[in-house]
Each structure stands twice: as structure tokens, then as C-alpha cells.
C-alpha atoms as a PDB file:
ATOM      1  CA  UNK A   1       0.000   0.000   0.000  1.00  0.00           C
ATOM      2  CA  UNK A   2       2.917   2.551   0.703  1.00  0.00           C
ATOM      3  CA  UNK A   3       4.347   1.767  -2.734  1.00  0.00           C
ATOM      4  CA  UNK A   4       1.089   2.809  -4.071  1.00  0.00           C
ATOM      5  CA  UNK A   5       0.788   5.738  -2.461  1.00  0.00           C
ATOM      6  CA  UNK A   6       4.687   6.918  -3.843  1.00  0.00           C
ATOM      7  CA  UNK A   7       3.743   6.176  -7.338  1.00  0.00           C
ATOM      8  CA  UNK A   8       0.881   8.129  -7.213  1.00  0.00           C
ATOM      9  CA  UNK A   9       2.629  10.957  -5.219  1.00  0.00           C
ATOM     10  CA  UNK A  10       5.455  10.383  -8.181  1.00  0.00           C
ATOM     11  CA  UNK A  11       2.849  10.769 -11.066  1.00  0.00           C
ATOM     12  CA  UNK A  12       1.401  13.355  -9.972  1.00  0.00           C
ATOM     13  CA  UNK A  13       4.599  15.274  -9.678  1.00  0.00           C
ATOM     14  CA  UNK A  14       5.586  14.296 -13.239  1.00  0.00           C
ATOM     15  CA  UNK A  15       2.434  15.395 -14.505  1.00  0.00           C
ATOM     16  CA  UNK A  16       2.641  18.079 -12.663  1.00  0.00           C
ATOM     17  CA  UNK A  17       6.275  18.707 -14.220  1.00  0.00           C
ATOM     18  CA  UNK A  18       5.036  18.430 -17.608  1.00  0.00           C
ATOM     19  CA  UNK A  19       2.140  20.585 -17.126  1.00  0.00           C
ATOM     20  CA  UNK A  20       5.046  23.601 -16.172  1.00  0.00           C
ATOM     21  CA  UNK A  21       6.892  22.899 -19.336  1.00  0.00           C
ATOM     22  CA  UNK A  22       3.522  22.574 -21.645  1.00  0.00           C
ATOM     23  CA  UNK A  23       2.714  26.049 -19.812  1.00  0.00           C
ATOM     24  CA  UNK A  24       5.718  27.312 -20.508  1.00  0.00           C
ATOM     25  CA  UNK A  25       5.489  26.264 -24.405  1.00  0.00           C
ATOM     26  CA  UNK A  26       2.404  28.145 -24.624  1.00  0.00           C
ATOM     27  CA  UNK A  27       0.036  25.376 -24.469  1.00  0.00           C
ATOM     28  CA  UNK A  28      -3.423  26.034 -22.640  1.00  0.00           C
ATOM     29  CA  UNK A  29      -3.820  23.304 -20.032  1.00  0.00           C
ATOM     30  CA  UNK A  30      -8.002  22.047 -20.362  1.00  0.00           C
ATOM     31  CA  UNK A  31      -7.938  18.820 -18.627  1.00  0.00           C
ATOM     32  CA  UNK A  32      -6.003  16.830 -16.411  1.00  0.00           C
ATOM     33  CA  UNK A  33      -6.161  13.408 -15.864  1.00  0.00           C
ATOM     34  CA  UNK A  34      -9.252  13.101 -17.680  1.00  0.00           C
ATOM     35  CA  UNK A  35     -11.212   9.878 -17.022  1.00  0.00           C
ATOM     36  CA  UNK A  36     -14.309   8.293 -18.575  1.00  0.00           C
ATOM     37  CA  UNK A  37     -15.807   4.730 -19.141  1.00  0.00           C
ATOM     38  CA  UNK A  38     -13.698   4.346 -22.595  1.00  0.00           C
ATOM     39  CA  UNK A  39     -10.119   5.198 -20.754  1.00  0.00           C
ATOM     40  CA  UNK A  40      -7.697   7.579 -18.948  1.00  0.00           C
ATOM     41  CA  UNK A  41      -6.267  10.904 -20.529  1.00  0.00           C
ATOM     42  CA  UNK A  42      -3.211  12.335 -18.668  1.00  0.00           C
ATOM     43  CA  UNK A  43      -3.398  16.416 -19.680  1.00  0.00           C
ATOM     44  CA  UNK A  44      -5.624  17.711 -22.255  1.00  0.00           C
ATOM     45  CA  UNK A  45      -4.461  20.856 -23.885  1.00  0.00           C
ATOM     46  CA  UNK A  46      -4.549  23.158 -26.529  1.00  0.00           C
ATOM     47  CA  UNK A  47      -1.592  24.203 -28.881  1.00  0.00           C
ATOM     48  CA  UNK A  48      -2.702  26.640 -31.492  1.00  0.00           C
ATOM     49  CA  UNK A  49      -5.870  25.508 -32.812  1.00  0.00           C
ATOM     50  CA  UNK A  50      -5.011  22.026 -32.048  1.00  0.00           C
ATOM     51  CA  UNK A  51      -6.629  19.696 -28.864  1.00  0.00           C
ATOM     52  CA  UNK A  52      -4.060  17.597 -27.604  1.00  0.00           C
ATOM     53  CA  UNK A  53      -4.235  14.100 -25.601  1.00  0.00           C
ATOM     54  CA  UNK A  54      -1.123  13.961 -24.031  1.00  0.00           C
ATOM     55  CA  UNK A  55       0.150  10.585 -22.304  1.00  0.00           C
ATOM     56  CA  UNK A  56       3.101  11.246 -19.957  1.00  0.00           C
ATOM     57  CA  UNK A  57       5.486   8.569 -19.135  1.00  0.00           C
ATOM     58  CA  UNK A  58       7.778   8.037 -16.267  1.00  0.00           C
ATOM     59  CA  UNK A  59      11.068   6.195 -15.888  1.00  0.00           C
ATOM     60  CA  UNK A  60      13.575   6.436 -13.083  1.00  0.00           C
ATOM     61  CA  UNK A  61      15.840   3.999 -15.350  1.00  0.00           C
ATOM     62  CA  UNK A  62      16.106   2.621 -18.690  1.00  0.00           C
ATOM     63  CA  UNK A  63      16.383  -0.766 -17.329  1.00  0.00           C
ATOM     64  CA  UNK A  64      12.881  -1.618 -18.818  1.00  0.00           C
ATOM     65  CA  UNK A  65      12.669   0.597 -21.827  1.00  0.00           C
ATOM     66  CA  UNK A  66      12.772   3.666 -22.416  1.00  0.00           C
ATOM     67  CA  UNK A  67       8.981   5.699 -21.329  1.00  0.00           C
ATOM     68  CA  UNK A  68       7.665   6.580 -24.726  1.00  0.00           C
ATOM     69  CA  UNK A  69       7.881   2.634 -25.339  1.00  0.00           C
ATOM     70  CA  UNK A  70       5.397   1.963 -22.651  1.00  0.00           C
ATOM     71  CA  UNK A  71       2.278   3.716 -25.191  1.00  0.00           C
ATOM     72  CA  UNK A  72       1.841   0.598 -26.984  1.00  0.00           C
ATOM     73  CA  UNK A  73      -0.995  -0.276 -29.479  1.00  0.00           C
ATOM     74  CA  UNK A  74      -3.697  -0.964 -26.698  1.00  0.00           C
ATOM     75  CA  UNK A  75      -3.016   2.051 -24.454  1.00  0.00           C
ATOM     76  CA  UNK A  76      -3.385   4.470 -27.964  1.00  0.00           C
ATOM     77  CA  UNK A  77      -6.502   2.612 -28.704  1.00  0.00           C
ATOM     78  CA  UNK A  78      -8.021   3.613 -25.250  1.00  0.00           C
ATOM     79  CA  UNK A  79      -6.440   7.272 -25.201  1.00  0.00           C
ATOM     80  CA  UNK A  80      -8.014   7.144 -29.041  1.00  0.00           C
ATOM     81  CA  UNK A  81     -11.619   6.201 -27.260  1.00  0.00           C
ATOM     82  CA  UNK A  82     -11.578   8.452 -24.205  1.00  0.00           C
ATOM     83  CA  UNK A  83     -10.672  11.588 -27.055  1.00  0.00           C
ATOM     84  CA  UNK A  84     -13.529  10.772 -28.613  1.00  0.00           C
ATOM     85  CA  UNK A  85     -15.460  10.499 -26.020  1.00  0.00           C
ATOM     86  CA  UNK A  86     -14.136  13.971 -24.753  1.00  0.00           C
ATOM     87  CA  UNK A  87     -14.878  15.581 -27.932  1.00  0.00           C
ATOM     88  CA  UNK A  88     -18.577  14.383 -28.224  1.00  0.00           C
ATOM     89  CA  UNK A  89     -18.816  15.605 -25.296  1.00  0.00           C
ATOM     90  CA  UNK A  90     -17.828  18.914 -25.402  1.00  0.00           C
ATOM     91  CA  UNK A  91     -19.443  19.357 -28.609  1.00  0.00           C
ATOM     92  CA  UNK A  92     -16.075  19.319 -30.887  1.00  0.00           C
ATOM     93  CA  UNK A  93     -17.079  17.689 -34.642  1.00  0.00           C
ATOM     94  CA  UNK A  94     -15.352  15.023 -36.717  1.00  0.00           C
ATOM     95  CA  UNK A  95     -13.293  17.983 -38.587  1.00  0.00           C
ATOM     96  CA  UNK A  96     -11.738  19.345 -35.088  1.00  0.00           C
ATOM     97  CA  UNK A  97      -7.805  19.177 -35.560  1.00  0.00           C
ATOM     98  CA  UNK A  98      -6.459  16.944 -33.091  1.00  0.00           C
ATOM     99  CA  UNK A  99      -2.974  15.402 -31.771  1.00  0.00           C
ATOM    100  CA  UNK A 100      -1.956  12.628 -29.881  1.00  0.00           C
ATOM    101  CA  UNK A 101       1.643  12.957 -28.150  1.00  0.00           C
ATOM    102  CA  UNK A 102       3.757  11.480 -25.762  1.00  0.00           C
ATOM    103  CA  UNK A 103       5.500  13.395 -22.673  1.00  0.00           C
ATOM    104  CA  UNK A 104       8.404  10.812 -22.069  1.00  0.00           C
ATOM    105  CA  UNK A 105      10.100  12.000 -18.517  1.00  0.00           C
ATOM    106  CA  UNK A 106      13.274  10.020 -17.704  1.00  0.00           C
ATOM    107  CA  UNK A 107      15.103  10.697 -14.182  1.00  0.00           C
ATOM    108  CA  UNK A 108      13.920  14.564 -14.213  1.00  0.00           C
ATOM    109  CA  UNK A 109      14.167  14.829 -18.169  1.00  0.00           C
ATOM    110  CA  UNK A 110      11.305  15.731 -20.688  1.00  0.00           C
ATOM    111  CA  UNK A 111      11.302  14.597 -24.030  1.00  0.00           C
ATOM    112  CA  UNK A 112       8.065  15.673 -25.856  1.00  0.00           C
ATOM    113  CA  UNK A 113       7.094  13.907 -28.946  1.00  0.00           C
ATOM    114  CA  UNK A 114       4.343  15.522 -31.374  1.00  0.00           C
ATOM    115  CA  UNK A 115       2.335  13.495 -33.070  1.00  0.00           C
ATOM    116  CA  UNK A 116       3.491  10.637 -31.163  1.00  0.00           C
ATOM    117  CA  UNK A 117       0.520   8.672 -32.352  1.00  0.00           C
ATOM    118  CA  UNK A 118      -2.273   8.598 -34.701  1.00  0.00           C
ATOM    119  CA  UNK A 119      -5.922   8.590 -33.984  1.00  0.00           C
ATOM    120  CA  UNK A 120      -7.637   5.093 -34.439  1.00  0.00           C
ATOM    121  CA  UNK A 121      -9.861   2.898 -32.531  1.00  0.00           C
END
């Protein structure tokens, strides 16, 4: 149970971390860790006229891979769902520019990737 507790005190720091430098980029922050039946969204944001789903991944080590490895085919599926689920909801159409990327934080360094991912279901 304490374990639990760290990781979650640990995310939430990261995200918190990556929130600062998507700030600081000049990215409006909507949404974090946006939840719904279909999945789990990380931050939400805006960049230009853009909504992003961004997925941020932690690593203390390389020892098992690298972050950005850990968004495999099933976890993009489910971000996929819960976007579209997010954008029905708030009323944003088919033809609403969107972006999936990937905020890959190793010891206390962020590597964003744009367009880490495209949209499918």
C-alpha cells in the first residue's frame, strides 16, 4: 500500500512537471487526468488551434525501456476512445484538428514527442 501511495505521489509530480513545461510552451492546459468509461487521458491541452491528448510517461531507469515505449498499441486505442469520447462531449465535430503525443520523462528529463501517435480505434 505505501508503494502505491509513492507512485501516485510520483505521477502526480511528473504530470505536474510536464504541465510547467507545456505552460511554458504556450500550451493552454483544459484537462487533467481526464477519465471516462472508454479510458484515462493524462493532460488535455490546446496548442494553437489544435486539442491535444497527451500521455506522460515516467522512468527512473532505462532498465525496462525507455517511457515513450510503454504507449503501446492498446493504451493508444483507449487514449483514441476516451478523445472521442471527450470531444462528443464537449461538442467538438469530426473535422476538429487533433494530436496525440507522448510526454516521455526520464530521471527529471522531458522529451516531448508531437504526433506521437495517430488517432484510431
Amino acid at each position: 500500500m505505501i508503494k502505491e501511495r509513492n507512485k501516485r505521489k510520483l505521477g502526480a509530480r511528473t504530470e505536474q512537471a510536464v504541465k510547467e513545461y507545456l505552460l511554458q510552451h504556450g500550451f493552454i492546459i483544459l484537462e487533467m487526468n481526464y477519465r471516462c468509461r472508454q479510458g484515462e487521458i493524462d493532460i488535455i491541452a490546446q496548442d494553437e488551434t489544435y486539442y491535444v491528448f497527451i500521455e506522460v510517461k515516467y522512468r527512473s531507469t532505462v532498465k525496462y525501456g525507455v517511457p515513450q515505449e510503454a504507449v503501446g498499441a492498446a493504451k493508444q486505442r483507449r487514449i483514441c476512445k476516451a478523445a472521442q469520447y471527450y470531444l462528443y462531449c464537449h461538442g467538438l465535430g469530426e473535422f476538429t484538428p487533433v494530436r496525440f503525443d507522448v510526454a516521455s520523462v526520464l530521471e527529471n528529463t522531458i522529451t516531448y514527442y508531437k504526433n506521437a501517435f495517430a488517432f484510431h480505434v
